[in-house]
PDB file of N, CA and C in Angstrom:
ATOM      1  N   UNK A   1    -120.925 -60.075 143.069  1.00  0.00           N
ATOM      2  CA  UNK A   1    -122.028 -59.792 142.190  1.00  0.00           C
ATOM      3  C   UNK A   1    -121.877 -60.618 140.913  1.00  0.00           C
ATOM      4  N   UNK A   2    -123.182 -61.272 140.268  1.00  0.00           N
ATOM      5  CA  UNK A   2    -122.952 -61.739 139.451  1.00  0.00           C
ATOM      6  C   UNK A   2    -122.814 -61.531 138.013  1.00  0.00           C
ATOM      7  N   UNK A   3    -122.715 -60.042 137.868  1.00  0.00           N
ATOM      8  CA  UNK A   3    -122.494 -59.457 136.801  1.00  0.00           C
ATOM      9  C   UNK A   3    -120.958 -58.914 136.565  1.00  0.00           C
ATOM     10  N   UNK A   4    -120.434 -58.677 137.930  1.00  0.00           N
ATOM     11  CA  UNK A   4    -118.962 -58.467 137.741  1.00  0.00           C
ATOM     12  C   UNK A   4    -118.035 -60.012 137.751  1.00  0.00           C
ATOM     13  N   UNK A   5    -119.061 -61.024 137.693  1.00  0.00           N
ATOM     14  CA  UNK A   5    -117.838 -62.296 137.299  1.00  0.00           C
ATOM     15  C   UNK A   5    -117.938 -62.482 136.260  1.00  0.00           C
ATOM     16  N   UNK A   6    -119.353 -62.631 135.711  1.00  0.00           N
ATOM     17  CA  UNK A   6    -119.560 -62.728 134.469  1.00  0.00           C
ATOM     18  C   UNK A   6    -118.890 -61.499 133.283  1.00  0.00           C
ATOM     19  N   UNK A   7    -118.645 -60.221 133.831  1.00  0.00           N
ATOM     20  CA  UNK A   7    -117.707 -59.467 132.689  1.00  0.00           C
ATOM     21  C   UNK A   7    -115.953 -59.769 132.958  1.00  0.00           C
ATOM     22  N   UNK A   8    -115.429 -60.164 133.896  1.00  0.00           N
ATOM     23  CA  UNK A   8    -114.167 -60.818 134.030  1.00  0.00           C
ATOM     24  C   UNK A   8    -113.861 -61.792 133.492  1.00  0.00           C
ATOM     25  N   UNK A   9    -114.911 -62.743 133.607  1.00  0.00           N
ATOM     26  CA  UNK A   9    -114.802 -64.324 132.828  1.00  0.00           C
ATOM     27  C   UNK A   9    -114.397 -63.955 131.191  1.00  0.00           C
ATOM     28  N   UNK A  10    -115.545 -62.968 130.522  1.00  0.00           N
ATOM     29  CA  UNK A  10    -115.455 -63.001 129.319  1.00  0.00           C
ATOM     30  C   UNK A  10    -114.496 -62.187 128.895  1.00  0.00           C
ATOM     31  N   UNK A  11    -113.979 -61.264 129.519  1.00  0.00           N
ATOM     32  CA  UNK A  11    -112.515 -60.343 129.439  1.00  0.00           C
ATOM     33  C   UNK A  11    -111.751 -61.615 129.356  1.00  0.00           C
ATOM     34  N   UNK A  12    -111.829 -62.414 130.346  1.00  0.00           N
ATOM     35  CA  UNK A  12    -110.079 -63.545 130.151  1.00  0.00           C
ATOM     36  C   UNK A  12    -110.453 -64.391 128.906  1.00  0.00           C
ATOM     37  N   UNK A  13    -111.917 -64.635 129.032  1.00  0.00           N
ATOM     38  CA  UNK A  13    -111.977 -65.452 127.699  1.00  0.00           C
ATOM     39  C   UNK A  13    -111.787 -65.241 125.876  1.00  0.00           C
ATOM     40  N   UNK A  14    -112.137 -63.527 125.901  1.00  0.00           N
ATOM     41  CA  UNK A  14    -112.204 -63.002 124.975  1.00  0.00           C
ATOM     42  C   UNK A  14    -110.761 -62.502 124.459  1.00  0.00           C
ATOM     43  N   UNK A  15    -109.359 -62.442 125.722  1.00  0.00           N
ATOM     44  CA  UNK A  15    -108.167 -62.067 125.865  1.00  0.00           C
ATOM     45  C   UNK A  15    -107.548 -63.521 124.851  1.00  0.00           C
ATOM     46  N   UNK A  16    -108.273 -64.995 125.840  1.00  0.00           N
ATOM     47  CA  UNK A  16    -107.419 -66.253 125.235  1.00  0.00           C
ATOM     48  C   UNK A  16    -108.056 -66.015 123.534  1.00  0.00           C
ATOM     49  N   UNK A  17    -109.198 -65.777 123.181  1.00  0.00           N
ATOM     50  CA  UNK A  17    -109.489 -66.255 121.961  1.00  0.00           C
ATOM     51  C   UNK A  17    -109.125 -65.560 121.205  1.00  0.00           C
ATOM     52  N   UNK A  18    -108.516 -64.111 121.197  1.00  0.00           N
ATOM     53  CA  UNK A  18    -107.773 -63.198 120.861  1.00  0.00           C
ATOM     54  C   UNK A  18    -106.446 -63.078 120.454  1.00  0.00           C
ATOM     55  N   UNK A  19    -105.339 -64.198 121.358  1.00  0.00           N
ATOM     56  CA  UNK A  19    -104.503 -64.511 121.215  1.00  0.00           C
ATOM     57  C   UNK A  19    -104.306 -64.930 120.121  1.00  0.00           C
ATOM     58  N   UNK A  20    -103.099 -64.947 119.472  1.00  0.00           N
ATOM     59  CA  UNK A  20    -102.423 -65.619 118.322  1.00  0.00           C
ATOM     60  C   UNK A  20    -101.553 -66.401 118.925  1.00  0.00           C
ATOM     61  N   UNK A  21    -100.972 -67.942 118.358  1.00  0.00           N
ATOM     62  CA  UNK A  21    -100.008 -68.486 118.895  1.00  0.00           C
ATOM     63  C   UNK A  21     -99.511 -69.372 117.992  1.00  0.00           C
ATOM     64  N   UNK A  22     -98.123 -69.256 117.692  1.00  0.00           N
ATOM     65  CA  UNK A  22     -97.490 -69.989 116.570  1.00  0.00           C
ATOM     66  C   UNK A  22     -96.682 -70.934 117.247  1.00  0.00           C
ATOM     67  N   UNK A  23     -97.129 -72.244 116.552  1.00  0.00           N
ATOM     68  CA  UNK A  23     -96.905 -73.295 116.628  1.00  0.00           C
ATOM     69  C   UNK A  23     -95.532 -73.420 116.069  1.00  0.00           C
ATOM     70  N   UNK A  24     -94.334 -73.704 117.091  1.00  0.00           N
ATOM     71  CA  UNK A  24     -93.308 -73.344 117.033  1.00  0.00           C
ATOM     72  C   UNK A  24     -92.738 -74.932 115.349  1.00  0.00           C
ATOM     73  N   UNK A  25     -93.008 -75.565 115.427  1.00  0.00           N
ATOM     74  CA  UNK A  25     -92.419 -76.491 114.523  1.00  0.00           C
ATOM     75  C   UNK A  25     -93.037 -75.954 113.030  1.00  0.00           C
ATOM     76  N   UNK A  26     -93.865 -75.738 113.267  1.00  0.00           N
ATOM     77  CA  UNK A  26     -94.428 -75.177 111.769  1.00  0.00           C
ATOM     78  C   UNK A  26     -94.715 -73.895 111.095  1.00  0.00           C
ATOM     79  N   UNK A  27     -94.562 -73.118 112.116  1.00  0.00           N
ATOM     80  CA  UNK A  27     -94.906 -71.607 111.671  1.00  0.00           C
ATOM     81  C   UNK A  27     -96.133 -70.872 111.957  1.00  0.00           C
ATOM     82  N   UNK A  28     -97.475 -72.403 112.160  1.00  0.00           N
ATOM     83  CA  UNK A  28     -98.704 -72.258 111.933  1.00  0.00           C
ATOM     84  C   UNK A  28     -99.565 -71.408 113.063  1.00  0.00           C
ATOM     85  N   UNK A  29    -100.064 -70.226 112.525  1.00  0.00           N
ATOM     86  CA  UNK A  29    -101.213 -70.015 113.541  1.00  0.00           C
ATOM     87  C   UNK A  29    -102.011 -70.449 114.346  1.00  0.00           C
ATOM     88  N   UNK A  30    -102.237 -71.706 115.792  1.00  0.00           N
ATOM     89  CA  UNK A  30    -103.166 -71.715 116.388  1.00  0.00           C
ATOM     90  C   UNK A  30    -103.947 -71.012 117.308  1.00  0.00           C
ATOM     91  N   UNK A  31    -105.225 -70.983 116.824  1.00  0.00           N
ATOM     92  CA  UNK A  31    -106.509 -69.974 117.784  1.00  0.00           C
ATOM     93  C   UNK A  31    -106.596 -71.526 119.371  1.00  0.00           C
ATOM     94  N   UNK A  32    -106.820 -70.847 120.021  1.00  0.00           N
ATOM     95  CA  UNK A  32    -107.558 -71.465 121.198  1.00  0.00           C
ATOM     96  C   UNK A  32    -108.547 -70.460 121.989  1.00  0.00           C
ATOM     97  N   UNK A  33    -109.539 -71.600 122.917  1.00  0.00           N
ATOM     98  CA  UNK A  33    -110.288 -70.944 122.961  1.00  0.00           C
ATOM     99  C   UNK A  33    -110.800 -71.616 124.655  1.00  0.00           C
ATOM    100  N   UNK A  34    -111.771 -71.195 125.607  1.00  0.00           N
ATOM    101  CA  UNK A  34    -111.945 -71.701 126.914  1.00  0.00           C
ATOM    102  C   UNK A  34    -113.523 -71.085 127.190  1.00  0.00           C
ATOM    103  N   UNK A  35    -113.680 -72.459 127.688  1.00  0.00           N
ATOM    104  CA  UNK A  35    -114.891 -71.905 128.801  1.00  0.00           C
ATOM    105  C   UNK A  35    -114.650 -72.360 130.213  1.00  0.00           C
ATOM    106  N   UNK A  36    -115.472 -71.102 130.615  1.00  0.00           N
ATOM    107  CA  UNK A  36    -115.213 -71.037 132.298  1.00  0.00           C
ATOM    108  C   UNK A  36    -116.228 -71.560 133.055  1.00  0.00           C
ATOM    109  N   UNK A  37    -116.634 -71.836 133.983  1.00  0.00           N
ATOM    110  CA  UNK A  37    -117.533 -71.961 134.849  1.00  0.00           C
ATOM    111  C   UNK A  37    -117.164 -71.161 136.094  1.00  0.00           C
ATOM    112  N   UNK A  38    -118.049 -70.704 136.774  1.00  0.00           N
ATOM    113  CA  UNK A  38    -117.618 -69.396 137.890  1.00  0.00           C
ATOM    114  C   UNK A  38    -118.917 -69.685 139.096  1.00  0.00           C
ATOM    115  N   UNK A  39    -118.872 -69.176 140.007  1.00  0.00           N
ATOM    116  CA  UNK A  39    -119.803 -69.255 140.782  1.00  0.00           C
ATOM    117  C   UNK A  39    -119.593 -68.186 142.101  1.00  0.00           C
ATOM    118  N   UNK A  40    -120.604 -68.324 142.843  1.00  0.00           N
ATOM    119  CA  UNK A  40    -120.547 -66.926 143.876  1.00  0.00           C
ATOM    120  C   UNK A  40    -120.438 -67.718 145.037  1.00  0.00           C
ATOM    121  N   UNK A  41    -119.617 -67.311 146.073  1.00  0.00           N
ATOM    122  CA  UNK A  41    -119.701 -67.561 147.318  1.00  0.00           C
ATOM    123  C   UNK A  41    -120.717 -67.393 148.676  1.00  0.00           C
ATOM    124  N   UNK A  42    -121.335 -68.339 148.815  1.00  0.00           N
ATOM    125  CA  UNK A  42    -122.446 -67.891 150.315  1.00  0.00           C
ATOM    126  C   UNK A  42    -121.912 -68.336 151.699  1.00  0.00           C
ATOM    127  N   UNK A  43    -122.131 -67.369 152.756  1.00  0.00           N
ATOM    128  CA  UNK A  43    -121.473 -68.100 153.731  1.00  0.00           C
ATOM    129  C   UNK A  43    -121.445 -69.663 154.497  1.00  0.00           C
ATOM    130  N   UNK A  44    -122.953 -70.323 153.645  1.00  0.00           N
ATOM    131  CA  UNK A  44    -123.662 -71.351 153.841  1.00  0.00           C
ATOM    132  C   UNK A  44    -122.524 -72.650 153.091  1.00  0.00           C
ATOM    133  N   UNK A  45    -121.706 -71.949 152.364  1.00  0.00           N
ATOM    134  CA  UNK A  45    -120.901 -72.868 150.894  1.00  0.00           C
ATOM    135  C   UNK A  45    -119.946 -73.498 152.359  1.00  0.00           C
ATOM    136  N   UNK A  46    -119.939 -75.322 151.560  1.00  0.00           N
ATOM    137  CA  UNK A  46    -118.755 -76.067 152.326  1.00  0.00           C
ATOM    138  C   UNK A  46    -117.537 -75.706 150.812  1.00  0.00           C
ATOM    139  N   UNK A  47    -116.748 -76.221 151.362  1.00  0.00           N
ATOM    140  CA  UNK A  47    -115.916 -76.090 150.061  1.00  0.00           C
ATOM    141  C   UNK A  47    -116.089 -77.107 148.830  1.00  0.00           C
ATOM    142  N   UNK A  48    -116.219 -77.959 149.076  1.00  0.00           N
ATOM    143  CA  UNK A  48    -117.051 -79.537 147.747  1.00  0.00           C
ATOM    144  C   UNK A  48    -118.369 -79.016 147.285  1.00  0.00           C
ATOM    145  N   UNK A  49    -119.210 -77.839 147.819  1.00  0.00           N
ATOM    146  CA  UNK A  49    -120.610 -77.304 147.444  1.00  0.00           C
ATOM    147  C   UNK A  49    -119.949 -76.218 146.737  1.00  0.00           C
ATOM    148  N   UNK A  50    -119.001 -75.493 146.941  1.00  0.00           N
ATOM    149  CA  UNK A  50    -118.589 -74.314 145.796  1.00  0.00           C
ATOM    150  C   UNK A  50    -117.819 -74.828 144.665  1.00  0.00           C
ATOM    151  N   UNK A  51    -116.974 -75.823 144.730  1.00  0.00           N
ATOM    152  CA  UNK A  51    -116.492 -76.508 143.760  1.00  0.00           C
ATOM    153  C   UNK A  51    -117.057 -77.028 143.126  1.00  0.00           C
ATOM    154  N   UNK A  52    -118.391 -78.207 143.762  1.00  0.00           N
ATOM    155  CA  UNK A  52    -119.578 -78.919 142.579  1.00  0.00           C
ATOM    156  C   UNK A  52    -120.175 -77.843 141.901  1.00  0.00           C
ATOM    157  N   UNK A  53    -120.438 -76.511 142.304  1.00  0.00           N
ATOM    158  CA  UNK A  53    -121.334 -75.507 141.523  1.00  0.00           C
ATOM    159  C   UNK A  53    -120.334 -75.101 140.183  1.00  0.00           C
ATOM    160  N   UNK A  54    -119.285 -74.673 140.634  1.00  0.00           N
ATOM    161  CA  UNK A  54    -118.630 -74.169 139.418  1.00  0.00           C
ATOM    162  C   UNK A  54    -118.254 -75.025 138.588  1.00  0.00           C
ATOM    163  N   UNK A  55    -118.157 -76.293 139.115  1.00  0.00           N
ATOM    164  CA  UNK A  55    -117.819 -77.407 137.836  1.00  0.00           C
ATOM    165  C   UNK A  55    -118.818 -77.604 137.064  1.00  0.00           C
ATOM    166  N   UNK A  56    -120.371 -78.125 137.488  1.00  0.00           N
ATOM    167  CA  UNK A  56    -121.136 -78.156 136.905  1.00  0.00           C
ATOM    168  C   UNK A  56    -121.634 -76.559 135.995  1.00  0.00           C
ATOM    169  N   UNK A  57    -121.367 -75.587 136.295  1.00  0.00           N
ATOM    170  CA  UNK A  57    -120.837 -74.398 135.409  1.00  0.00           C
ATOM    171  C   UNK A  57    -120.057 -74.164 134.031  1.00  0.00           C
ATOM    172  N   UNK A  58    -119.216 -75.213 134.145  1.00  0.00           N
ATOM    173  CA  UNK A  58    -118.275 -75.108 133.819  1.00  0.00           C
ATOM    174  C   UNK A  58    -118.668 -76.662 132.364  1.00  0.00           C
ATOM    175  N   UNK A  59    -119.363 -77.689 132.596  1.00  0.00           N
ATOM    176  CA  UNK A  59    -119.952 -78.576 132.072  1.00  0.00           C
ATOM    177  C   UNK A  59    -120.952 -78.166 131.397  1.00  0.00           C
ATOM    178  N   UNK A  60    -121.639 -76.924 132.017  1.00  0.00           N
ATOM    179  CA  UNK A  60    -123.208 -76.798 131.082  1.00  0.00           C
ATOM    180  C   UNK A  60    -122.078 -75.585 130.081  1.00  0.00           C
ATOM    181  N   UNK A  61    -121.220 -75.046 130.311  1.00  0.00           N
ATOM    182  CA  UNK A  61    -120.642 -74.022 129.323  1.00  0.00           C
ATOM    183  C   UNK A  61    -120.184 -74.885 128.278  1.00  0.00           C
ATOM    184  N   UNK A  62    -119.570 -76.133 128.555  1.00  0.00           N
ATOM    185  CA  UNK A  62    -118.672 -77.045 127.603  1.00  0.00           C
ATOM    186  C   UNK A  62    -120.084 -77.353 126.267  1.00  0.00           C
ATOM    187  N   UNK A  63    -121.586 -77.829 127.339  1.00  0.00           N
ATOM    188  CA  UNK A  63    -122.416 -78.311 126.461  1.00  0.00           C
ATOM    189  C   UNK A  63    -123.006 -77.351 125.448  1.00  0.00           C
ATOM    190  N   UNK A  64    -123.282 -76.400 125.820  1.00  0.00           N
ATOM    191  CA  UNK A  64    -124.091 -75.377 125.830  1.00  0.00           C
ATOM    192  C   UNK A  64    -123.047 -75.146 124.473  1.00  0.00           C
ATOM    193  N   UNK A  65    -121.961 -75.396 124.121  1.00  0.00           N
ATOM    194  CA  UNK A  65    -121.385 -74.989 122.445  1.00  0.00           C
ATOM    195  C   UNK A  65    -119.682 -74.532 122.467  1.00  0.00           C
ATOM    196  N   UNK A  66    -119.506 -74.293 124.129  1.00  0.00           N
ATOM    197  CA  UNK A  66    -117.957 -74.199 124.425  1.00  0.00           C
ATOM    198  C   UNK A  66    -117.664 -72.280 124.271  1.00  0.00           C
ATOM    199  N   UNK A  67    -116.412 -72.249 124.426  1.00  0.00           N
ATOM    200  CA  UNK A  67    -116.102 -70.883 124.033  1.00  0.00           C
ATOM    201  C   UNK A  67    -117.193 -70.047 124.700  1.00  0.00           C
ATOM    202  N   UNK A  68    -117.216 -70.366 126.042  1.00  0.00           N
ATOM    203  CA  UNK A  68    -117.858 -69.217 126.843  1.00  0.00           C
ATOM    204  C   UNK A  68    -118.350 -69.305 128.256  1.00  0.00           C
ATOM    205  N   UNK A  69    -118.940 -67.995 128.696  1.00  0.00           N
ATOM    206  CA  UNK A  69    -118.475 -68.644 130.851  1.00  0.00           C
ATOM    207  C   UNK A  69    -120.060 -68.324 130.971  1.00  0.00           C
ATOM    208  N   UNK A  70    -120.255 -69.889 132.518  1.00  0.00           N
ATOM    209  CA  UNK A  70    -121.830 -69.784 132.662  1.00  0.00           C
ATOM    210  C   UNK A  70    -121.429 -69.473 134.187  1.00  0.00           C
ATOM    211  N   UNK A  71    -122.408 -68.544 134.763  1.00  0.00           N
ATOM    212  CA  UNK A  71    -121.842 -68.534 136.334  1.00  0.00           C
ATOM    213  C   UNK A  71    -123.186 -68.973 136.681  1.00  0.00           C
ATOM    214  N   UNK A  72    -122.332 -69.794 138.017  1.00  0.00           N
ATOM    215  CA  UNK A  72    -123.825 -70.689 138.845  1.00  0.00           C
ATOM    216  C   UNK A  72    -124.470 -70.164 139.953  1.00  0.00           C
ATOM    217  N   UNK A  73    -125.299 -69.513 140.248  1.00  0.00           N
ATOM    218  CA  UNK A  73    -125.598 -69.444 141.615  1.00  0.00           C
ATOM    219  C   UNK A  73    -126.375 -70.070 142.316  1.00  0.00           C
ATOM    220  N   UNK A  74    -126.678 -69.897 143.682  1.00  0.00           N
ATOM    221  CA  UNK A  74    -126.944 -71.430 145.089  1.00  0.00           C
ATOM    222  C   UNK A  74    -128.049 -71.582 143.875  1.00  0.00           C
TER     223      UNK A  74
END
């Protein structure tokens, strides 16, 4: 379902941007942050057709401003 990838995606995403991580040489706080691209499986999917979907997912999330998950379906 495409509402239960889309609340997983943003659980892991909202987990990384959440994180604190100190930059061991300096002390310094870095934030990081990810976008996902996700997509649903049809029994019709070759495997290069489920992979092109979620990449291009994963490209319109990067454009679209970053820091967040687009799921693709057929």
């Amino acid at each position: 379902n495409q509402d239960v990838i889309f609340s997983i995606s943003e659980k892991i995403r909202n987990i990384v941007e959440q994180t604190e991580i100190v930059y061991p040489q300096t002390g310094e706080l870095v934030s990081i942050t990810v976008s996902i691209g996700a997509t649903l499986w049809d029994p019709d999917d070759s495997i290069s057709s489920i992979i092109a979907r979620a990449d291009n997912a994963l490209y319109q999330a990067k454009q679209l401003g970053r820091n967040q998950s687009v799921i693709s379906i057929n």
